[in-house]
C-alpha atoms as a PDB file:
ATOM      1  CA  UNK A   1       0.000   0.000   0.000  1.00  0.00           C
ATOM      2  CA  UNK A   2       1.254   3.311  -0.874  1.00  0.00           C
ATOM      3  CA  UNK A   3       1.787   6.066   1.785  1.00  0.00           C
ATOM      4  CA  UNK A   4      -0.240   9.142   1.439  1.00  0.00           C
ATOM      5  CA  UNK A   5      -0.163  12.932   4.025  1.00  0.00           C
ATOM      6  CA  UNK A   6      -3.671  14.349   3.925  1.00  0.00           C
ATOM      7  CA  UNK A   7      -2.252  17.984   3.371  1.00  0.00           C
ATOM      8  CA  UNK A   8      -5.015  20.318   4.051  1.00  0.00           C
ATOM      9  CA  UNK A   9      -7.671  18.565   6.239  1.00  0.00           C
ATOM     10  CA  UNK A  10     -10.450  19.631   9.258  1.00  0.00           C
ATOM     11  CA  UNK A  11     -10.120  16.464  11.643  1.00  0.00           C
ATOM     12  CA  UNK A  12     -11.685  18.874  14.459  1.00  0.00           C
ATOM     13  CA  UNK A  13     -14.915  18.495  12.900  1.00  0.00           C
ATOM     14  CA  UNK A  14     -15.187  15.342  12.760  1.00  0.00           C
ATOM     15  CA  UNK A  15     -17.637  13.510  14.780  1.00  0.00           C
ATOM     16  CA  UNK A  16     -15.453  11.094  16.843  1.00  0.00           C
ATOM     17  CA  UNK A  17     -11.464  12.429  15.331  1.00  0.00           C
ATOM     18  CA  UNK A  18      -9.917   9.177  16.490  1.00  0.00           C
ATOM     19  CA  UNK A  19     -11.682   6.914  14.273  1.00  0.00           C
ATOM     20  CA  UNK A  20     -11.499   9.657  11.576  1.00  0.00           C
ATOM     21  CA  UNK A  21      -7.517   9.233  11.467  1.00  0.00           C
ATOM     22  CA  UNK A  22      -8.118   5.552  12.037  1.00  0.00           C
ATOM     23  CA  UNK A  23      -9.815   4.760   9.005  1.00  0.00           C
ATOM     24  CA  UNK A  24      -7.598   7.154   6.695  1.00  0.00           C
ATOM     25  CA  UNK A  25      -4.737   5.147   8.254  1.00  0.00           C
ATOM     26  CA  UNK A  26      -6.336   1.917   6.927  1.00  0.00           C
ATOM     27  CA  UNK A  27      -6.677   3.865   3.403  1.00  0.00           C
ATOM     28  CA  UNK A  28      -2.665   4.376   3.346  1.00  0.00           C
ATOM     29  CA  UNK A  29      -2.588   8.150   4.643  1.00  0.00           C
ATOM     30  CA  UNK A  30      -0.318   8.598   7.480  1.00  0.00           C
ATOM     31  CA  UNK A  31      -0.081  11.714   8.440  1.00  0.00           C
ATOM     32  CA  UNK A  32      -2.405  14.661   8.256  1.00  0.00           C
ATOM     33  CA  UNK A  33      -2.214  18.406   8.272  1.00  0.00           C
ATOM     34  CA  UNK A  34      -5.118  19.815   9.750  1.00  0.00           C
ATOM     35  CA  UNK A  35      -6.280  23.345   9.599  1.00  0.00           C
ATOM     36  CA  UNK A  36      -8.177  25.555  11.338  1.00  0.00           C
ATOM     37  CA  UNK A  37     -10.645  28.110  10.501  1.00  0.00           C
ATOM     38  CA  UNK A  38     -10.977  30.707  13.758  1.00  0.00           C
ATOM     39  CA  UNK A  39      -9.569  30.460  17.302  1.00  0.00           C
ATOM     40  CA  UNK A  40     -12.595  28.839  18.312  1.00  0.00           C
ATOM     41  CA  UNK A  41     -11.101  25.642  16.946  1.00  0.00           C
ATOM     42  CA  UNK A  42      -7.351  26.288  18.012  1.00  0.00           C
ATOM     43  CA  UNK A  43      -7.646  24.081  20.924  1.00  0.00           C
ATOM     44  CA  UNK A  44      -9.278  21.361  19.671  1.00  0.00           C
ATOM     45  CA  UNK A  45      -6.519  21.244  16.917  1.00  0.00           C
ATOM     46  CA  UNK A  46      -3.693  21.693  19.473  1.00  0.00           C
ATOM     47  CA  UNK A  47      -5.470  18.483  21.400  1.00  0.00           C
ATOM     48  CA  UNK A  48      -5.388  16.647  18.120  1.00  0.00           C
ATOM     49  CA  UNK A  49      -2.014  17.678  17.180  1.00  0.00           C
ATOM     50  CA  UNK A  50      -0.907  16.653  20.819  1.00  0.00           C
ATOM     51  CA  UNK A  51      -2.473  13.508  21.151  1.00  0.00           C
ATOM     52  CA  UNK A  52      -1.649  12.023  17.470  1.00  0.00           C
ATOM     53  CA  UNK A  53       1.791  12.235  16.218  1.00  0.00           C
ATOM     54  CA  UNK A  54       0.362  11.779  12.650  1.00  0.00           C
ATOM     55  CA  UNK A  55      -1.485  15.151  13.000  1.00  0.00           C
ATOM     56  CA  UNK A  56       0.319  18.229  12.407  1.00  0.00           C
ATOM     57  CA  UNK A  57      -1.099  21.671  13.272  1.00  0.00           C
ATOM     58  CA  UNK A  58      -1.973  24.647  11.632  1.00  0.00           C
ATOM     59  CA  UNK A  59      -3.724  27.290  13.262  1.00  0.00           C
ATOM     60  CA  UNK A  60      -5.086  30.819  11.501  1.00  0.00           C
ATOM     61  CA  UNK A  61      -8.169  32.836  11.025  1.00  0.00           C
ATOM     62  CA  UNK A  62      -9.812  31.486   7.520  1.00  0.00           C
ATOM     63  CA  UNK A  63     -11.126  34.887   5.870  1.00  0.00           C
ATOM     64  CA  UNK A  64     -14.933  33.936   6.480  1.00  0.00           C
ATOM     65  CA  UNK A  65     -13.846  34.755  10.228  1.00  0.00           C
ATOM     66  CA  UNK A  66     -11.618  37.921   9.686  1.00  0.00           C
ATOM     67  CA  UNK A  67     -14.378  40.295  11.122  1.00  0.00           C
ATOM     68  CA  UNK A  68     -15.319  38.198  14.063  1.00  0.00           C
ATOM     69  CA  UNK A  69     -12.136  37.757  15.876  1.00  0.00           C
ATOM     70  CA  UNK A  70     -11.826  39.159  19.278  1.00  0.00           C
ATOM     71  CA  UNK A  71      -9.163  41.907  20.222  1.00  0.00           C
ATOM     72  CA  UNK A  72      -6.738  39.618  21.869  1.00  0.00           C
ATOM     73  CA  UNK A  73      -6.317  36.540  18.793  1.00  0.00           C
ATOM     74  CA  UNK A  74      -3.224  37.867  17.268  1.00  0.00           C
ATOM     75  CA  UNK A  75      -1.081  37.642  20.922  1.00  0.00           C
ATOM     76  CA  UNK A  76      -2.761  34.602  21.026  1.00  0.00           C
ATOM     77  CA  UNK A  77      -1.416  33.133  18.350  1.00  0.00           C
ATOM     78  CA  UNK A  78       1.815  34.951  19.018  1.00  0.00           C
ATOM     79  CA  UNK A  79       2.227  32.873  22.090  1.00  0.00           C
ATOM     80  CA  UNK A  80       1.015  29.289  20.875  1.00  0.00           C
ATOM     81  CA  UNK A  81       3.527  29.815  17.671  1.00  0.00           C
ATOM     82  CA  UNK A  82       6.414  30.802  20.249  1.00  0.00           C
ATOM     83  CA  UNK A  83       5.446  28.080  22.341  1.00  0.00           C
ATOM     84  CA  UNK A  84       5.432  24.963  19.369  1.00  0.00           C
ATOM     85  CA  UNK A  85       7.937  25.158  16.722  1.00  0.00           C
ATOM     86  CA  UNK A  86       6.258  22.883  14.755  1.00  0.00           C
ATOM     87  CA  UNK A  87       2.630  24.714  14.369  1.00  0.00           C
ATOM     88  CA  UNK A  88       2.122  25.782  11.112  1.00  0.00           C
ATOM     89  CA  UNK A  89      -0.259  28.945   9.917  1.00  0.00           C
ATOM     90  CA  UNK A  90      -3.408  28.282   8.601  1.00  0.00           C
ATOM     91  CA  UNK A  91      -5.757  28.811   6.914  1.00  0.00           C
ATOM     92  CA  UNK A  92      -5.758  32.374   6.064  1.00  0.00           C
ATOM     93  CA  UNK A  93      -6.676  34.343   2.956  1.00  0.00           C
ATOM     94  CA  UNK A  94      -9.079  36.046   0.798  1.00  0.00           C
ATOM     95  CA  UNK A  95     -12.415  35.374  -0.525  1.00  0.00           C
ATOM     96  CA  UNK A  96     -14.271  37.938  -2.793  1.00  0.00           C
ATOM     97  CA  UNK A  97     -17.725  35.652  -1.881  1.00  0.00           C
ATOM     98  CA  UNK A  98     -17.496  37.411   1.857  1.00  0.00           C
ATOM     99  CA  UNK A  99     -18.091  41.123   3.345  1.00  0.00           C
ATOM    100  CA  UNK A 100     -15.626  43.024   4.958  1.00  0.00           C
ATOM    101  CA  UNK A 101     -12.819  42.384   1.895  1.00  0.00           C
ATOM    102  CA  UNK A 102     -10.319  45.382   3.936  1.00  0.00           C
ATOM    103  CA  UNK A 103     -10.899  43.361   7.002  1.00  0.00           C
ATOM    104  CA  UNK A 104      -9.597  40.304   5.056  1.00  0.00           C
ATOM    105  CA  UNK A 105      -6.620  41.862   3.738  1.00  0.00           C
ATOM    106  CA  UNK A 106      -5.719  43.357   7.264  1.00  0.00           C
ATOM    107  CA  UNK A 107      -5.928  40.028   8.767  1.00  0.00           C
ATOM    108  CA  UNK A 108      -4.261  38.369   5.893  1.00  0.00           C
ATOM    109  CA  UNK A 109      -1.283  40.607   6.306  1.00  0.00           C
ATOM    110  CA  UNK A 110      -0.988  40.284  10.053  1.00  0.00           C
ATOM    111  CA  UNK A 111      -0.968  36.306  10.007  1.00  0.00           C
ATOM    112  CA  UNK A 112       1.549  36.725   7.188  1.00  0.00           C
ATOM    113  CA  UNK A 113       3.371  39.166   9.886  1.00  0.00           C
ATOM    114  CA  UNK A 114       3.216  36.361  12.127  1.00  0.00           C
ATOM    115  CA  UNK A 115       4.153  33.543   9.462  1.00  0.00           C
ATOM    116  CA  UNK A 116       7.394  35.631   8.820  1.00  0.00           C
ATOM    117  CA  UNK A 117       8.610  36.259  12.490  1.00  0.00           C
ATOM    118  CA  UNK A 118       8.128  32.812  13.524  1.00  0.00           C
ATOM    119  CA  UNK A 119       9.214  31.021  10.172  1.00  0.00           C
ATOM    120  CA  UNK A 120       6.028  29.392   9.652  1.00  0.00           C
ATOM    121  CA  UNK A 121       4.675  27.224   6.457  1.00  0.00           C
ATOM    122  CA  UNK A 122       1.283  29.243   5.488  1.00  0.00           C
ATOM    123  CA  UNK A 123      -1.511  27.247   4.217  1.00  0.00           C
ATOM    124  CA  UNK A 124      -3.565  29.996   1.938  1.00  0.00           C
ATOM    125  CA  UNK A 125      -7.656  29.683   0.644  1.00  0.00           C
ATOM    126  CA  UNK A 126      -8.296  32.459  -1.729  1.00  0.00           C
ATOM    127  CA  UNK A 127     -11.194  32.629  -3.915  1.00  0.00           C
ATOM    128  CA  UNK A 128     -11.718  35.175  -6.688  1.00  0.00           C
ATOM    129  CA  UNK A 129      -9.190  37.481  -5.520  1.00  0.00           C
ATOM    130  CA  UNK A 130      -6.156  36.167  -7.117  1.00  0.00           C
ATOM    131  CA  UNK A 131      -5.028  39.772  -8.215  1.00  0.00           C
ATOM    132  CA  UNK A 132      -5.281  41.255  -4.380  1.00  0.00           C
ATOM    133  CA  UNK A 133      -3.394  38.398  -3.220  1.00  0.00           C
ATOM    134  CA  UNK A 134      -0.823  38.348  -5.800  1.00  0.00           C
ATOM    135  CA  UNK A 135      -0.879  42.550  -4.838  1.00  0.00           C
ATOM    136  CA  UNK A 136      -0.297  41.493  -1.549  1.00  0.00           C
ATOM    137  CA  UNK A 137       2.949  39.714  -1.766  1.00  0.00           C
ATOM    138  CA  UNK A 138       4.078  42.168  -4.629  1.00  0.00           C
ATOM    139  CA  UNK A 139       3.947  45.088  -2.239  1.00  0.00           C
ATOM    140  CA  UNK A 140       5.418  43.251   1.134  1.00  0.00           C
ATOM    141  CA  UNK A 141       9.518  43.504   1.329  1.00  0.00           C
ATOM    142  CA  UNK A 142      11.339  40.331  -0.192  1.00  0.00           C
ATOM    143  CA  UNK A 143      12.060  39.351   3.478  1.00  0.00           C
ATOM    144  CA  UNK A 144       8.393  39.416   4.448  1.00  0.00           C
ATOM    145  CA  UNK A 145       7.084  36.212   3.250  1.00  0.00           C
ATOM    146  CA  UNK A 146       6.839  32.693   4.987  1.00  0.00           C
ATOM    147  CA  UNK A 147       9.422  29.953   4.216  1.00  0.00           C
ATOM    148  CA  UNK A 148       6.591  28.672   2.001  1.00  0.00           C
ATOM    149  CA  UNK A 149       3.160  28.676   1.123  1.00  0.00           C
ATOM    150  CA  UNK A 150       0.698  26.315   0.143  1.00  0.00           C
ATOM    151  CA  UNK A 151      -2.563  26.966  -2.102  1.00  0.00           C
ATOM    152  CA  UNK A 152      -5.302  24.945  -0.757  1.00  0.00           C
ATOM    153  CA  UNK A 153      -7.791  23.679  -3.692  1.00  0.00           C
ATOM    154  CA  UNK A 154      -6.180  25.551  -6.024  1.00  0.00           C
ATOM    155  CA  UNK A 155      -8.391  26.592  -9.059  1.00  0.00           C
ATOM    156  CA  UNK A 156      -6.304  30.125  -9.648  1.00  0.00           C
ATOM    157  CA  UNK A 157      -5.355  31.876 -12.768  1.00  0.00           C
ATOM    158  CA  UNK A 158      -2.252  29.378 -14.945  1.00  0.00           C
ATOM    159  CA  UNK A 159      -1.149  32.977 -15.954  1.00  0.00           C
ATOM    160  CA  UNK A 160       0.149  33.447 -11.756  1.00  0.00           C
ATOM    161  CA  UNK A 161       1.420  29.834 -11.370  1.00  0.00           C
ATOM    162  CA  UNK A 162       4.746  30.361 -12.060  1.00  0.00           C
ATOM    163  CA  UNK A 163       5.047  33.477 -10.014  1.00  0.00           C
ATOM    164  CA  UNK A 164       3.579  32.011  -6.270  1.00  0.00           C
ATOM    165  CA  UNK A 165       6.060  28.985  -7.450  1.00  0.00           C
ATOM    166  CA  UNK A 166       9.304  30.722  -8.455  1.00  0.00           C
ATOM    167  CA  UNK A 167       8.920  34.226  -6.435  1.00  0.00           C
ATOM    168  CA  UNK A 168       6.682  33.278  -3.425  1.00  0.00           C
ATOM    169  CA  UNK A 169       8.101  29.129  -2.796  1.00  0.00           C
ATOM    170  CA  UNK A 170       4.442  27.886  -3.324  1.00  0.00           C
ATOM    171  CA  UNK A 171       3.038  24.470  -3.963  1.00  0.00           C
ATOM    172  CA  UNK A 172      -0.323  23.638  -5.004  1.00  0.00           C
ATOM    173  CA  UNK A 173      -2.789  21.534  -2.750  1.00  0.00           C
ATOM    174  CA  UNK A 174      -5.933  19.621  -4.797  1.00  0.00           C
ATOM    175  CA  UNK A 175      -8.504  18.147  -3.308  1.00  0.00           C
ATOM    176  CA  UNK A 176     -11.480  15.826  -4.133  1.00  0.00           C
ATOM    177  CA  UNK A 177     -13.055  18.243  -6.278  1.00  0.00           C
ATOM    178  CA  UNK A 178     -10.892  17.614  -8.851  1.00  0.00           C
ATOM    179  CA  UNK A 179     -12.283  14.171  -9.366  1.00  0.00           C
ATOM    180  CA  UNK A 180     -15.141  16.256 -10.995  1.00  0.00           C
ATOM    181  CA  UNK A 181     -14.942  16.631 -14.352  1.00  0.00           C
ATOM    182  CA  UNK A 182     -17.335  19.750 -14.048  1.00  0.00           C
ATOM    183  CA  UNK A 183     -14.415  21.590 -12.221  1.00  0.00           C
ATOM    184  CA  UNK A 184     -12.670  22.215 -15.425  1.00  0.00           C
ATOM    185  CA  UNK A 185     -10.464  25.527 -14.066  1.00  0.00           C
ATOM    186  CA  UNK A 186      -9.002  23.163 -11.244  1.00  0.00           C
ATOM    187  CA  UNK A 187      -8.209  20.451 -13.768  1.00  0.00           C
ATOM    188  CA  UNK A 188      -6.862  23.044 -15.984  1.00  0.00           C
ATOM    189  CA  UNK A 189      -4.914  24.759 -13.489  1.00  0.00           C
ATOM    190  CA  UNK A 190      -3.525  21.036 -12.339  1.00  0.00           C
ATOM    191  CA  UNK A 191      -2.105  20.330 -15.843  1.00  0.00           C
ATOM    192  CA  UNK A 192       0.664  23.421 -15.450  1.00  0.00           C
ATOM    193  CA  UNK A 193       1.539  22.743 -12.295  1.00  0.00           C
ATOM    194  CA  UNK A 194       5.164  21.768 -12.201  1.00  0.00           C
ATOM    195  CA  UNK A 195       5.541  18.119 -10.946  1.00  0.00           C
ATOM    196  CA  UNK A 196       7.707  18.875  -7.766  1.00  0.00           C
ATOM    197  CA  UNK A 197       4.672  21.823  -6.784  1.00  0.00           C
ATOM    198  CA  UNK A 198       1.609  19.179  -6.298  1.00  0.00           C
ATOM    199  CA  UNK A 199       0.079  18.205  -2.797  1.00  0.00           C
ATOM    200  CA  UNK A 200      -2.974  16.445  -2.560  1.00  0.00           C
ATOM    201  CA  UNK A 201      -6.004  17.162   0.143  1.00  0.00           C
ATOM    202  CA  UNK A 202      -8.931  15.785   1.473  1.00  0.00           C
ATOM    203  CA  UNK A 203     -10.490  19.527   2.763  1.00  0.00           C
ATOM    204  CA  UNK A 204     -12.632  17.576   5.270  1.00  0.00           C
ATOM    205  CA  UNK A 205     -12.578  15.165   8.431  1.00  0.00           C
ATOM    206  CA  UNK A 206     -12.551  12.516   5.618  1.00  0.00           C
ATOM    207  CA  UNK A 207      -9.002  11.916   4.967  1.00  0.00           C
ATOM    208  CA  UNK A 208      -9.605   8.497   3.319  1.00  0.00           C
ATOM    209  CA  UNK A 209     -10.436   9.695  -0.267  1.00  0.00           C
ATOM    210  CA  UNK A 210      -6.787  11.221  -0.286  1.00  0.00           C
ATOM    211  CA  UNK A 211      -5.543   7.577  -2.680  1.00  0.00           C
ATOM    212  CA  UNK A 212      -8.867   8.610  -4.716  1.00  0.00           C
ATOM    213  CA  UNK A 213      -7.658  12.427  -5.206  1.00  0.00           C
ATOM    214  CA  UNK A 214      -3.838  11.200  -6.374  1.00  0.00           C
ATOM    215  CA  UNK A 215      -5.656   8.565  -8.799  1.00  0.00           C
ATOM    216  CA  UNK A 216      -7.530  11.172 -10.596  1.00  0.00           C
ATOM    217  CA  UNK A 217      -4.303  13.839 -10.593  1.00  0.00           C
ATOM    218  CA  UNK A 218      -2.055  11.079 -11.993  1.00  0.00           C
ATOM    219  CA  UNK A 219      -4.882  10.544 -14.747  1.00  0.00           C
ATOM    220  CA  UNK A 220      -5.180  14.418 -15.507  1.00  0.00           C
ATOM    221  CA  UNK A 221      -1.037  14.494 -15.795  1.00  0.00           C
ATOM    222  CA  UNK A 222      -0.885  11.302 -17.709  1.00  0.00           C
ATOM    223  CA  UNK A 223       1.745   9.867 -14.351  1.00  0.00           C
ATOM    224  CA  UNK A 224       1.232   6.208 -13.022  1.00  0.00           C
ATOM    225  CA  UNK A 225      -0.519   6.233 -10.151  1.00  0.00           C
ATOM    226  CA  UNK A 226       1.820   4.663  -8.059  1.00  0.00           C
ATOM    227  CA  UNK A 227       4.056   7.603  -9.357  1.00  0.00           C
ATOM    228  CA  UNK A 228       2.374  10.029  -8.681  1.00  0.00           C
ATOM    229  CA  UNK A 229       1.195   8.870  -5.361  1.00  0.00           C
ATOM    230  CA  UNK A 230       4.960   8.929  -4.075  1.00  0.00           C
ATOM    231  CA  UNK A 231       5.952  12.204  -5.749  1.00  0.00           C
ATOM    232  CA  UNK A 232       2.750  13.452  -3.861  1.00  0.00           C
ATOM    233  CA  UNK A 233       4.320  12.009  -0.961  1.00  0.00           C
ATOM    234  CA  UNK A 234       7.358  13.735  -1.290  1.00  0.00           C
ATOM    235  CA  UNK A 235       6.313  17.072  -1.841  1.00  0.00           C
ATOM    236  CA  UNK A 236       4.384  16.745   1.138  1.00  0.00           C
ATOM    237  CA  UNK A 237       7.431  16.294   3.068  1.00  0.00           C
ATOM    238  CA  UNK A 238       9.154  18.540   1.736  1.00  0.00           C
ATOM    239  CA  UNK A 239       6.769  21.123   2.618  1.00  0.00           C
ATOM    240  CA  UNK A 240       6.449  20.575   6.130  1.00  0.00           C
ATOM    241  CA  UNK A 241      10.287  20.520   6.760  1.00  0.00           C
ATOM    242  CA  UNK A 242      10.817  23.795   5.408  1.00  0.00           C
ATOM    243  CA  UNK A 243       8.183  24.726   8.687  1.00  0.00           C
ATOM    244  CA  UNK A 244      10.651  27.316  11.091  1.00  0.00           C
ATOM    245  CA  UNK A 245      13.063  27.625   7.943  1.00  0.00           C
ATOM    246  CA  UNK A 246      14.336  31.210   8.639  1.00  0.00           C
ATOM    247  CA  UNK A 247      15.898  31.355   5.020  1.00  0.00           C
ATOM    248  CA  UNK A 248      15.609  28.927   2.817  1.00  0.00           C
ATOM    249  CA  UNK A 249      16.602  30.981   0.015  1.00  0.00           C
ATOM    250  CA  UNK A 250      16.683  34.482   0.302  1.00  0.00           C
ATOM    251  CA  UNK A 251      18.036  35.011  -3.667  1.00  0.00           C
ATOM    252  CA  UNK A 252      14.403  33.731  -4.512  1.00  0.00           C
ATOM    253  CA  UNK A 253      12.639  36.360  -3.026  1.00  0.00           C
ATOM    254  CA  UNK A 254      10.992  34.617  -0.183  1.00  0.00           C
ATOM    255  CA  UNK A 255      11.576  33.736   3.768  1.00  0.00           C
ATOM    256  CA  UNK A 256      12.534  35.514   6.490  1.00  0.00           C
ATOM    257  CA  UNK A 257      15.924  36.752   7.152  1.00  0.00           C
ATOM    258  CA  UNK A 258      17.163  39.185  10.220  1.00  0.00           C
END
């Protein structure tokens, strides 16, 4: 059985976790990367996280949250960053579908504050607002941006690809949607991603259609599945030990240097 890392996931929301991460275990995936979406669910990631080695943590205010944060959110996760080296940031964005879009990009840019001083992988949702974000890390200093970023269910622009890849150290997360033929700008977005750029996700508690998700991207690329299931597998890695990277190369135009 091949190995699989669910890389953007919710486990918190799933009725019972444990058997959650049980049964995707059974399925081949080993190790998940779960996200939150306010600070309302930052504990019950940080119990997860705890509790299951497999489970790595990312904590953030998702932009459908932006304007109901409390005044005290960003020390908060100030202190639970300082505290775990290994947390990652996320998810945080912008989405165009929402109120409040100057909210979104103040709270976007503060997380990415935060991402920066404390080296942190950022796991990013953004949905018709590809030109703010790409704005965004166009106007912030070439030592303002995390170690790396990841583009949950990607469906963006193939015209920016090459830039959040090159300029910004992203990689490109797909998750079961692309097994729907009907989603024709993800699928078309998946066939120019480069090879060593693609992550697969589940987006859910349901971590278990993660070997289904790699199936269908190995079809769309014309890869064997097996392939593609390890290459998957290896980008995954690679992303999450780049997490507290202060530098990892500061001629690209990205990380965090003093």
């Amino acid at each position: 059985m091949h190995k699989y890392i669910d890389a953007h996931c919710h486990l918190q929301n799933a009725p019972i976790p444990t058997t959650a991460i049980d049964t995707a275990h059974r399925a081949g995936v080993m190790e998940f990367i779960c996200n939150s979406g306010a600070p309302d669910d930052w504990n019950a990631i940080l119990k997860l996280h705890d509790a299951h080695p497999s489970v790595h943590a990312c904590i953030g205010v998702h932009p459908w949250h932006a304007s109901d944060v409390g005044p005290d959110w960003q020390m908060r996760m100030e202190n639970i960053l300082a505290a775990a080296p290994d947390i990652m940031v996320g998810e945080v964005g912008l989405d165009k579908h929402y109120p409040s879009v100057t909210t979104q990009v103040a709270v976007f840019n503060t997380q990415l504050d935060i991402a920066c001083e404390f080296a942190r992988v950022t796991h990013i949702h953004c949905v018709g607002a590809w030109d703010t974000l790409v704005h965004i890390f166009k106007t912030r200093t070439m030592r303002r941006m995390p170690p790396a970023i990841v583009l949950h269910a990607f469906s963006g622009p193939i015209n920016i690809i090459e830039k959040l890849a090159n300029e910004y150290n992203g990689y490109f997360s797909f998750s079961p949607m692309i097994m729907d033929v009907r989603h024709r700008r993800m699928r078309h977005a998946l066939c120019h991603i480069p090879m060593d750029r693609i992550l697969a996700e589940s987006d859910s508690d349901n971590s278990s259609v993660i070997p289904d998700t790699v199936n269908t991207i190995a079809e769309i690329k014309s890869v064997a599945s097996d392939k593609m299931a390890d290459i998957i597998y290896h980008n995954t890695t690679v992303v999450m030990k780049q997490n507290g990277q202060i530098t990892p190369n500061t001629n690209a135009g990205w990380g965090c240097g003093d």
